[in-house]
Protein backbone atom coordinates (compact mmCIF):
# COMPACT_ATOMS: atom_id res chain seq x y z
CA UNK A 1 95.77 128.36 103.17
CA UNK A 2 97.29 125.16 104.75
CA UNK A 3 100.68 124.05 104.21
CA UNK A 4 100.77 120.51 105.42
CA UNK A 5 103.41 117.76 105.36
CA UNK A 6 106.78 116.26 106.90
CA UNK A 7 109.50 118.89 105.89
CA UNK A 8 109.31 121.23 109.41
CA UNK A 9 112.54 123.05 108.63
CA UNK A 10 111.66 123.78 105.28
CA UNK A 11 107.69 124.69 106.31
CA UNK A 12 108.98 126.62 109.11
CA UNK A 13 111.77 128.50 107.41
CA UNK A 14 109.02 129.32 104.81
CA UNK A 15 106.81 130.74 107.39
CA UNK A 16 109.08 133.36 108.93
CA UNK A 17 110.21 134.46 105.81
CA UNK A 18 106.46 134.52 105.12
CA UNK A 19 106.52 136.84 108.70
CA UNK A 20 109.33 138.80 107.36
CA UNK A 21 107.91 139.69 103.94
CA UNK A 22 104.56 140.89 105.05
CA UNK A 23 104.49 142.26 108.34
CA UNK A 24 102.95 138.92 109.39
CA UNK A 25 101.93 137.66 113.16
CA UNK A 26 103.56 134.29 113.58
CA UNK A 27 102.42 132.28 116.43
CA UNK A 28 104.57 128.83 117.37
CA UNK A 29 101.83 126.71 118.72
CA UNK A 30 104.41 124.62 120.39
CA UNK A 31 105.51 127.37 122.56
CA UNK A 32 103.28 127.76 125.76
CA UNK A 33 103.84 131.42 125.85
CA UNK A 34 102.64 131.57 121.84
CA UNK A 35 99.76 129.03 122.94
CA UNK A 36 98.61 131.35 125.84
CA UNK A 37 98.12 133.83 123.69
CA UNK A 38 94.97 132.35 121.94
CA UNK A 39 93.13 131.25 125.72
CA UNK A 40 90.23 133.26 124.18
CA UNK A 41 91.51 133.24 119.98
CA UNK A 42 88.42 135.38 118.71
CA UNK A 43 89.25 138.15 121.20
CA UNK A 44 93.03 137.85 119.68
CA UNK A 45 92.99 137.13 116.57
CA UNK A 46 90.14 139.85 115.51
CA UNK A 47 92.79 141.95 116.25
CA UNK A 48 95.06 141.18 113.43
CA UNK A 49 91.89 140.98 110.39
CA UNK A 50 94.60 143.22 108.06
CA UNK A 51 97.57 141.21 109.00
CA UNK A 52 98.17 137.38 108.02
CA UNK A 53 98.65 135.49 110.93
CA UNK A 54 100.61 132.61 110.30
CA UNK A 55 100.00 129.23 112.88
CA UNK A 56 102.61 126.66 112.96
CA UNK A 57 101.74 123.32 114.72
CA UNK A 58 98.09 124.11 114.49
CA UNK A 59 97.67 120.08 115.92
CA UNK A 60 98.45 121.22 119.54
CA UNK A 61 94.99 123.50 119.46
CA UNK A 62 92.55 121.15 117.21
CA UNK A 63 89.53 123.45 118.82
CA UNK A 64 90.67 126.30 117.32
CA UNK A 65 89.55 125.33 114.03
CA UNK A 66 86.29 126.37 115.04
CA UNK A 67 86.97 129.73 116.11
CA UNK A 68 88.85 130.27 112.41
CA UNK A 69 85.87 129.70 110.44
CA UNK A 70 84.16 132.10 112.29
CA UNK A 71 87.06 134.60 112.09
CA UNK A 72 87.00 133.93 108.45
CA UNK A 73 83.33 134.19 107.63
CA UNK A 74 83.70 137.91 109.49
CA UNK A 75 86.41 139.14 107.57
CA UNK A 76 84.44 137.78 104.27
CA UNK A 77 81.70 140.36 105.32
CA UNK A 78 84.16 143.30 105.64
CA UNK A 79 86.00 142.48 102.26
CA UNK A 80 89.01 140.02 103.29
CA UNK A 81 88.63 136.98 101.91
CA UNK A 82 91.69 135.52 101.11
CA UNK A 83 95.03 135.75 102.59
CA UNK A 84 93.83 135.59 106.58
CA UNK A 85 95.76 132.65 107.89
CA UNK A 86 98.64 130.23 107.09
CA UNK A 87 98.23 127.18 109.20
CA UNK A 88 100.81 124.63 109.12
CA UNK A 89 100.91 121.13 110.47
CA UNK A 90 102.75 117.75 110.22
CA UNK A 91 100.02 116.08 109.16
CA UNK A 92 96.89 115.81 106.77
CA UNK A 93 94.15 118.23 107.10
CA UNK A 94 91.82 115.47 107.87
CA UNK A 95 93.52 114.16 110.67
CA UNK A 96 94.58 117.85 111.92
CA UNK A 97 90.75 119.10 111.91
CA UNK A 98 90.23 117.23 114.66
CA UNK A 99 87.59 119.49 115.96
CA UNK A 100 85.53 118.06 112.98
CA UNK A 101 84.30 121.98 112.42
CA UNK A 102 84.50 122.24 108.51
CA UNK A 103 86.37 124.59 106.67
CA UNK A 104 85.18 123.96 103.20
CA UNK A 105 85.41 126.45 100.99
CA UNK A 106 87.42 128.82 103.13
CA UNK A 107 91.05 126.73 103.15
CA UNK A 108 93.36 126.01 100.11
CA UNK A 109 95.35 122.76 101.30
CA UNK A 110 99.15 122.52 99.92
CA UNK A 111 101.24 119.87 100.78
CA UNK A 112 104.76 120.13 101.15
CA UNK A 113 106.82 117.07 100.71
CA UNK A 114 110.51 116.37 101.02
CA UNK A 115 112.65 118.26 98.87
CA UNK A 116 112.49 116.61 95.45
CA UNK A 117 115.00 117.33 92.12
CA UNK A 118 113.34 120.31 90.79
CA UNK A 119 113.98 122.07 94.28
CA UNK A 120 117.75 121.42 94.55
CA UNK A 121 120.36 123.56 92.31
CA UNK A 122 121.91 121.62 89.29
CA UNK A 123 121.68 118.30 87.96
CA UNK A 124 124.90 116.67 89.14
CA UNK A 125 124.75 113.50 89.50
CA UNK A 126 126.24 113.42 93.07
CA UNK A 127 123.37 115.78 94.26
CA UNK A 128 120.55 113.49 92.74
CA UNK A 129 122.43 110.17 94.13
CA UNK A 130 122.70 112.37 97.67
CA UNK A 131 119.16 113.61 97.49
CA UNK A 132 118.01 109.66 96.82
CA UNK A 133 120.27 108.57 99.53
CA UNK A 134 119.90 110.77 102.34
CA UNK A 135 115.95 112.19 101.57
CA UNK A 136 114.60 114.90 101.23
CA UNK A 137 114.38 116.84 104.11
CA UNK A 138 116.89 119.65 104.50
CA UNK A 139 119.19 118.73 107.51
CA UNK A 140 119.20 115.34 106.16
CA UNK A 141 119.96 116.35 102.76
CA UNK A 142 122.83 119.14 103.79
CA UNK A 143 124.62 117.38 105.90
CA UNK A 144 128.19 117.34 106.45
CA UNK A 145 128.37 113.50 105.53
CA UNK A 146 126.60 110.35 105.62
CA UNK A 147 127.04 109.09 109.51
CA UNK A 148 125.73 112.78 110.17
CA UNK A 149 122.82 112.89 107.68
CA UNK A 150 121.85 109.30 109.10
CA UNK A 151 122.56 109.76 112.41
CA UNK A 152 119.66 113.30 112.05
CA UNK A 153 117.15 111.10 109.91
CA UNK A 154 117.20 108.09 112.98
CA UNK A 155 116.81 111.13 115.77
CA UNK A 156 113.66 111.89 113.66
CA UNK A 157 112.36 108.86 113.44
CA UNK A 158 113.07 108.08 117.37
CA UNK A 159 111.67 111.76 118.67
CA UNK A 160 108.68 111.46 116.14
CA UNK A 161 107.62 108.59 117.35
CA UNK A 162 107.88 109.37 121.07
CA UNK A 163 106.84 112.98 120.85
CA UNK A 164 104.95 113.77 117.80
CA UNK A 165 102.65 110.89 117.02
CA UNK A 166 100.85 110.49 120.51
CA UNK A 167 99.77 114.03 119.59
CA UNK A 168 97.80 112.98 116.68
CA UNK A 169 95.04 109.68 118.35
CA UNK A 170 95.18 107.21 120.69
CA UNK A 171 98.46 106.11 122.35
CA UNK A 172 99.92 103.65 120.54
CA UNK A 173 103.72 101.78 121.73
CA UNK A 174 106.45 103.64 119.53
CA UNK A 175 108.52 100.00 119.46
CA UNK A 176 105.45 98.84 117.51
CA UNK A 177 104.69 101.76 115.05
CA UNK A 178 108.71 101.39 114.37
CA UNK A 179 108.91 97.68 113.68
CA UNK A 180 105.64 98.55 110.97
CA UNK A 181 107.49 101.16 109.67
CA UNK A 182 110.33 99.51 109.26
CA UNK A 183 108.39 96.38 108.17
CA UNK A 184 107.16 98.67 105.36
CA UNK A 185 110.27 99.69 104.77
CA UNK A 186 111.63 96.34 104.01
CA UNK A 187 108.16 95.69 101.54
CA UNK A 188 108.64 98.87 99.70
CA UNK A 189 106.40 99.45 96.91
CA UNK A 190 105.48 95.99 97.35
CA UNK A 191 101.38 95.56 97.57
CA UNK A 192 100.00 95.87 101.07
CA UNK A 193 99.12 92.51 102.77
CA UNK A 194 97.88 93.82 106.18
CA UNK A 195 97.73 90.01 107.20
CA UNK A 196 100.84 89.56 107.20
CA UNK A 197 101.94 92.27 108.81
CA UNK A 198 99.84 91.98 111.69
CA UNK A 199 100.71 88.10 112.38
CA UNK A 200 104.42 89.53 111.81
CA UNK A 201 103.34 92.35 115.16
CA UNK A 202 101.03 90.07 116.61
CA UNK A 203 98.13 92.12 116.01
CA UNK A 204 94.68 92.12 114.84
CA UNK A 205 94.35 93.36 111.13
CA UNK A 206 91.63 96.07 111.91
CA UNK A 207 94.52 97.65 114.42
CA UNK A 208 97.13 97.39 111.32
CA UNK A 209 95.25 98.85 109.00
CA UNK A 210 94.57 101.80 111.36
CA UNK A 211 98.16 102.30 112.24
CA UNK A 212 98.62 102.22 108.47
CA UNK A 213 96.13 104.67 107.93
CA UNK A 214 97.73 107.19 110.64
CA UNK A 215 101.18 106.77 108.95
CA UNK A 216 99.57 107.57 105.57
CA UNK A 217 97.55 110.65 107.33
CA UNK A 218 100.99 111.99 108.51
CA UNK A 219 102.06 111.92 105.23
CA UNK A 220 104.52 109.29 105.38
CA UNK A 221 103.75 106.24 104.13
CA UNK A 222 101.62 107.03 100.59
CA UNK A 223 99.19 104.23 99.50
CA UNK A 224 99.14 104.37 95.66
CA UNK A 225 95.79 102.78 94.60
CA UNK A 226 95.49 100.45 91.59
CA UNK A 227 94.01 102.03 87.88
CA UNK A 228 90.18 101.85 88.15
CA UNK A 229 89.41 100.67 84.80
CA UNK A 230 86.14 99.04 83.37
CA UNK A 231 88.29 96.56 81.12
CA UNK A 232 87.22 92.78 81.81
CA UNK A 233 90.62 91.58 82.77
CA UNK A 234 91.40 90.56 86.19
CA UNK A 235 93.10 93.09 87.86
CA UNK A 236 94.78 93.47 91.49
CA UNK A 237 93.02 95.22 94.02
CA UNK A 238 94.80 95.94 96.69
CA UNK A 239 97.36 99.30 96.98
CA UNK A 240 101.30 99.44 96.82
CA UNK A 241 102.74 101.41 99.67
CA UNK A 242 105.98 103.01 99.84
CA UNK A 243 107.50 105.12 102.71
CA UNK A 244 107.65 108.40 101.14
CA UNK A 245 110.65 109.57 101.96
CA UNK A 246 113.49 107.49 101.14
CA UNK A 247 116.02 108.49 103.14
CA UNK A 248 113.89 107.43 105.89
CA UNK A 249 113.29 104.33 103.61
CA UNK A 250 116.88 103.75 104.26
CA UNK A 251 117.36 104.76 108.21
CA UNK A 252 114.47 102.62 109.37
CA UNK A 253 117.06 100.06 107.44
CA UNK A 254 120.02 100.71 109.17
CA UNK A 255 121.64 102.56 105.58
CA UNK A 256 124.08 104.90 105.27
CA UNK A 257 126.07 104.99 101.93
CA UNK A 258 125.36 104.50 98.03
CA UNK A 259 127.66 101.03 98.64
CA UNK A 260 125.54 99.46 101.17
CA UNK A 261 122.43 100.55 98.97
CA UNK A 262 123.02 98.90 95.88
CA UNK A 263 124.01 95.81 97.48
CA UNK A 264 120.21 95.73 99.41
CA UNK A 265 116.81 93.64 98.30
CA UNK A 266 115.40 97.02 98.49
CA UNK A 267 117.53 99.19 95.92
CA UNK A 268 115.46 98.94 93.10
CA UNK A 269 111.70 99.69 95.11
CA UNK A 270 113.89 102.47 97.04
CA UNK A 271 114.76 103.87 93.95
CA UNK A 272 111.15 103.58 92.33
CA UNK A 273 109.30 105.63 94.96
CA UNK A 274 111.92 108.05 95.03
CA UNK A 275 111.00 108.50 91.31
CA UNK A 276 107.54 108.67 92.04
CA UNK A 277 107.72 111.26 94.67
CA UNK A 278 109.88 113.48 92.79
CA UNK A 279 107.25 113.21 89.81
CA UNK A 280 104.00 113.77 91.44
CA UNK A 281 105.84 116.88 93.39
CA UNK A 282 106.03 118.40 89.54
CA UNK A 283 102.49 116.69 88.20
CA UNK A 284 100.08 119.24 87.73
CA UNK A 285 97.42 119.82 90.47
CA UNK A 286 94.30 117.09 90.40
CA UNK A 287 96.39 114.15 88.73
CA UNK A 288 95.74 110.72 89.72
CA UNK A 289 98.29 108.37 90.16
CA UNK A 290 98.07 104.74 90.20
CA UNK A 291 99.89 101.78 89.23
CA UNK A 292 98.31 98.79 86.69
CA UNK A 293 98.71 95.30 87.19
CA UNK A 294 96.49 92.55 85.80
CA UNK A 295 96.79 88.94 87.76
CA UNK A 296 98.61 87.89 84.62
CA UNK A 297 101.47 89.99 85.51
CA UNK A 298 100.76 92.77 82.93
CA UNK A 299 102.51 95.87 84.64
CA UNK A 300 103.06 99.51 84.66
CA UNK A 301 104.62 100.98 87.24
CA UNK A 302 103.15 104.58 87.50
CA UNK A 303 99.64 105.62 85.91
CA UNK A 304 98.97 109.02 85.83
CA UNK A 305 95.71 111.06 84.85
CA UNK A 306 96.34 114.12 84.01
CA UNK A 307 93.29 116.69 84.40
CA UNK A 308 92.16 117.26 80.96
CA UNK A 309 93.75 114.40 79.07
CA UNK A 310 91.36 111.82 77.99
CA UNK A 311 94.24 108.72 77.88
CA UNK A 312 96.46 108.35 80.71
CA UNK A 313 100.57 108.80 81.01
CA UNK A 314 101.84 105.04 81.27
CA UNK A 315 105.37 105.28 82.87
CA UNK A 316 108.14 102.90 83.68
CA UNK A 317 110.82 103.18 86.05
CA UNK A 318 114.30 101.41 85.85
CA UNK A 319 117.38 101.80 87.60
CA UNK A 320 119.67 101.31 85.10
CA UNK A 321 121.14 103.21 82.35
CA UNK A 322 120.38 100.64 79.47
CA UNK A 323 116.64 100.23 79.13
CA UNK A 324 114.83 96.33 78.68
CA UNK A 325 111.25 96.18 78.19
CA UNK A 326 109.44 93.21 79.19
CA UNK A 327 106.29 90.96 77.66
CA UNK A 328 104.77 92.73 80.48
CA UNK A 329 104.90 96.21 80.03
CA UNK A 330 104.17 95.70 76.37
CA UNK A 331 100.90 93.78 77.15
CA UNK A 332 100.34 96.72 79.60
CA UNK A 333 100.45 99.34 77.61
CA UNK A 334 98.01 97.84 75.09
CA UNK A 335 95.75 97.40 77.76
CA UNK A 336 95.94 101.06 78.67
CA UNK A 337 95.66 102.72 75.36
CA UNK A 338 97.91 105.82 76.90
CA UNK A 339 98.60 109.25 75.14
CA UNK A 340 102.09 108.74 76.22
CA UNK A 341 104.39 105.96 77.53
CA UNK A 342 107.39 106.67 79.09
CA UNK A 343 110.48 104.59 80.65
CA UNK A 344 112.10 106.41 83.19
CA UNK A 345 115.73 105.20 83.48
CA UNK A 346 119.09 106.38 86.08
CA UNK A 347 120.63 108.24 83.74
CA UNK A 348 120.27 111.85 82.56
CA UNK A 349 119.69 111.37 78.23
CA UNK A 350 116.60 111.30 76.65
CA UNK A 351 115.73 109.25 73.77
CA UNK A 352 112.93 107.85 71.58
CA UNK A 353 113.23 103.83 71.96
CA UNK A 354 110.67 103.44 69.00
CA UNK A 355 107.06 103.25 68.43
CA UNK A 356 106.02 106.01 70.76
CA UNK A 357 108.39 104.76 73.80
CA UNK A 358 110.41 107.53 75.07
CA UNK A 359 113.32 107.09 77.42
CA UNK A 360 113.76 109.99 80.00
CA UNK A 361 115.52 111.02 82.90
CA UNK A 362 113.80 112.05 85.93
CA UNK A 363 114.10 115.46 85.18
CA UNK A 364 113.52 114.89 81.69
CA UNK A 365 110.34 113.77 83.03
CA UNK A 366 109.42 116.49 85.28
CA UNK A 367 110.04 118.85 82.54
CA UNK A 368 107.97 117.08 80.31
CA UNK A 369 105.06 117.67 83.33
CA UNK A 370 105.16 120.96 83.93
CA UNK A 371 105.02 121.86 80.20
CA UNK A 372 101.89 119.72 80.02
């Protein structure tokens, strides 16, 4: 199994208690000591075929992928064939099998995110305004105030940058992968225009669209395609992108508290990717999301396809606690046919708002996911 994404103190808490729980070897690839261990990794690791052996930071020995499917093919011929290794990275398993050896077949990729609502105790509404505010990840999120919880989420972005991302390709100048963060940032959920951010950096589009593509293989910036329909109406083409977590949606923008939030151009986009990470967290495994928009303005926020279901979920996301529907969403959701169309809205009631229109809370809508 691999247990990729952003949330290292949560992934790394996970894997000692992992350690703890089953006798497991746990190896901390960014310690040289843990590193020197596996000079010659068959020899080692062969050692440890009845134990898991769990590898955190497996980026900093991309090679080794090749010894593991070797490791693992062996064990499969004396009976072990699941339950080997844990490898976890900061980064998506594309990018991290740098080795290009394959591991189809033999890996089971999970991806952990930022913490999301169904992870955090209760449904106060100072913990879900908090959990918007600050992000997701856990020193962020438990911090003793604001100027801390911002002051950790800008140290992440800096040392990230710096340290972390030179790891993962070519060298590219942390002032300029910041200013396109942060120039994402500021066009949350907005549809990418990789022209105009690479006039805005004075760069070539090709080199834009790669640094976009590095961001998204780090897992965070998500590109959320458009719905691939055969309908004859004209429809957009290009992706929306939205920094995935949004407290670093609101460091890379220099905010702190609820106040200065509500006040900003980007409340209402911050606020709809929050939503959507917190409901494809909870959507069941092989969904695909997308968004529908015609070039007539006919728009739904959030498409989803859930495996099994022959119409989509159509879902709309408002913050605000009295819900308007516009000429829009109405034309969109005849053009989608959906099994179910939902508004999701700030507050925390759930109610029918006539012909098959439900109003929901987020978690009203996560619950309504999980139960299928």
């Amino acid at each position: 199994m691999a247990l990729l994404g952003p949330r290292q103190v949560g992934k790394t808490t996970l894997a000692l208690q992992l350690a703890r729980d089953r006798d497991a070897l746990y190896l901390d690839l960014e310690r040289q000591a843990d590193r020197s261990k596996l000079a010659d990794p068959g020899l080692f690791l062969e050692a440890y075929e009845d134990r898991l052996v769990v590898l955190d930071e497996i980026h900093r020995i991309p090679g080794l992928f090749a010894e593991l499917r070797g490791l693992i093919d062996c064990g499969r011929r004396n009976g072990r064939r699941t339950g080997r290794f844990l490898l976890l990275g900061s980064a998506s398993l594309d990018l991290l099998r740098q080795s290009g050896e394959s591991l189809a077949g033999r890996i089971e990729q999970v991806d952990l995110g930022p913490l999301t609502l169904g992870e955090i105790d209760g449904d106060e509404p100072g913990a879900r305004v908090d959990l918007w505010v600050r992000g997701g990840f856990p020193d962020s999120f438990l911090a003793a105030d604001g100027e801390d919880s911002l002051a950790w989420r800008q140290n992440f972005i800096r040392t990230y940058l710096e340290r972390d991302v030179p790891q993962f390709g070519p060298r590219i100048p942390a002032t300029t992968l910041e200013r396109l963060w942060t120039m994402l940032a500021h066009s949350q959920g907005q549809l990418l225009n990789a022209s105009v951010l690479a006039r805005g950096l004075g760069l070539s589009v090709p080199t834009v669209s790669s640094y976009i593509d590095l961001l998204v293989d780090l897992l965070l910036i998500r590109r959320l395609p458009p719905f691939a329909t055969d309908t004859k109406k004209r429809l957009v083409k290009s992706p929306k992108t939205f920094v995935r977590d949004s407290g670093l949606v609101h460091a890379l923008l220099g905010i702190e508290r609820l106040d200065e939030l509500a006040g900003h151009p980007v409340v209402g986009a911050s606020w709809e990717g929050w939503v959507i990470e917190n409901v494809l967290a909870a959507a069941p495994a092989r969904t695909r999301a997308s968004f529908y928009r015609t070039a007539t303005g006919n728009e739904m926020d959030l498409v989803l396809e859930l495996p099994g279901d022959r119409a989509p979920w159509a879902i709309e996301i408002k913050r605000a606690l009295a819900v308007s529907l516009s000429k829009g969403f109405h034309a969109a959701r005849a053009d989608l046919q959906p099994a179910r169309t939902l508004v999701v809205h700030a507050g925390v009631d759930d109610y029918p708002l006539g012909d098959g229109i439900e109003a929901v809370s987020v978690r009203g809508l996560i619950d309504r996911l999980k139960k299928g």
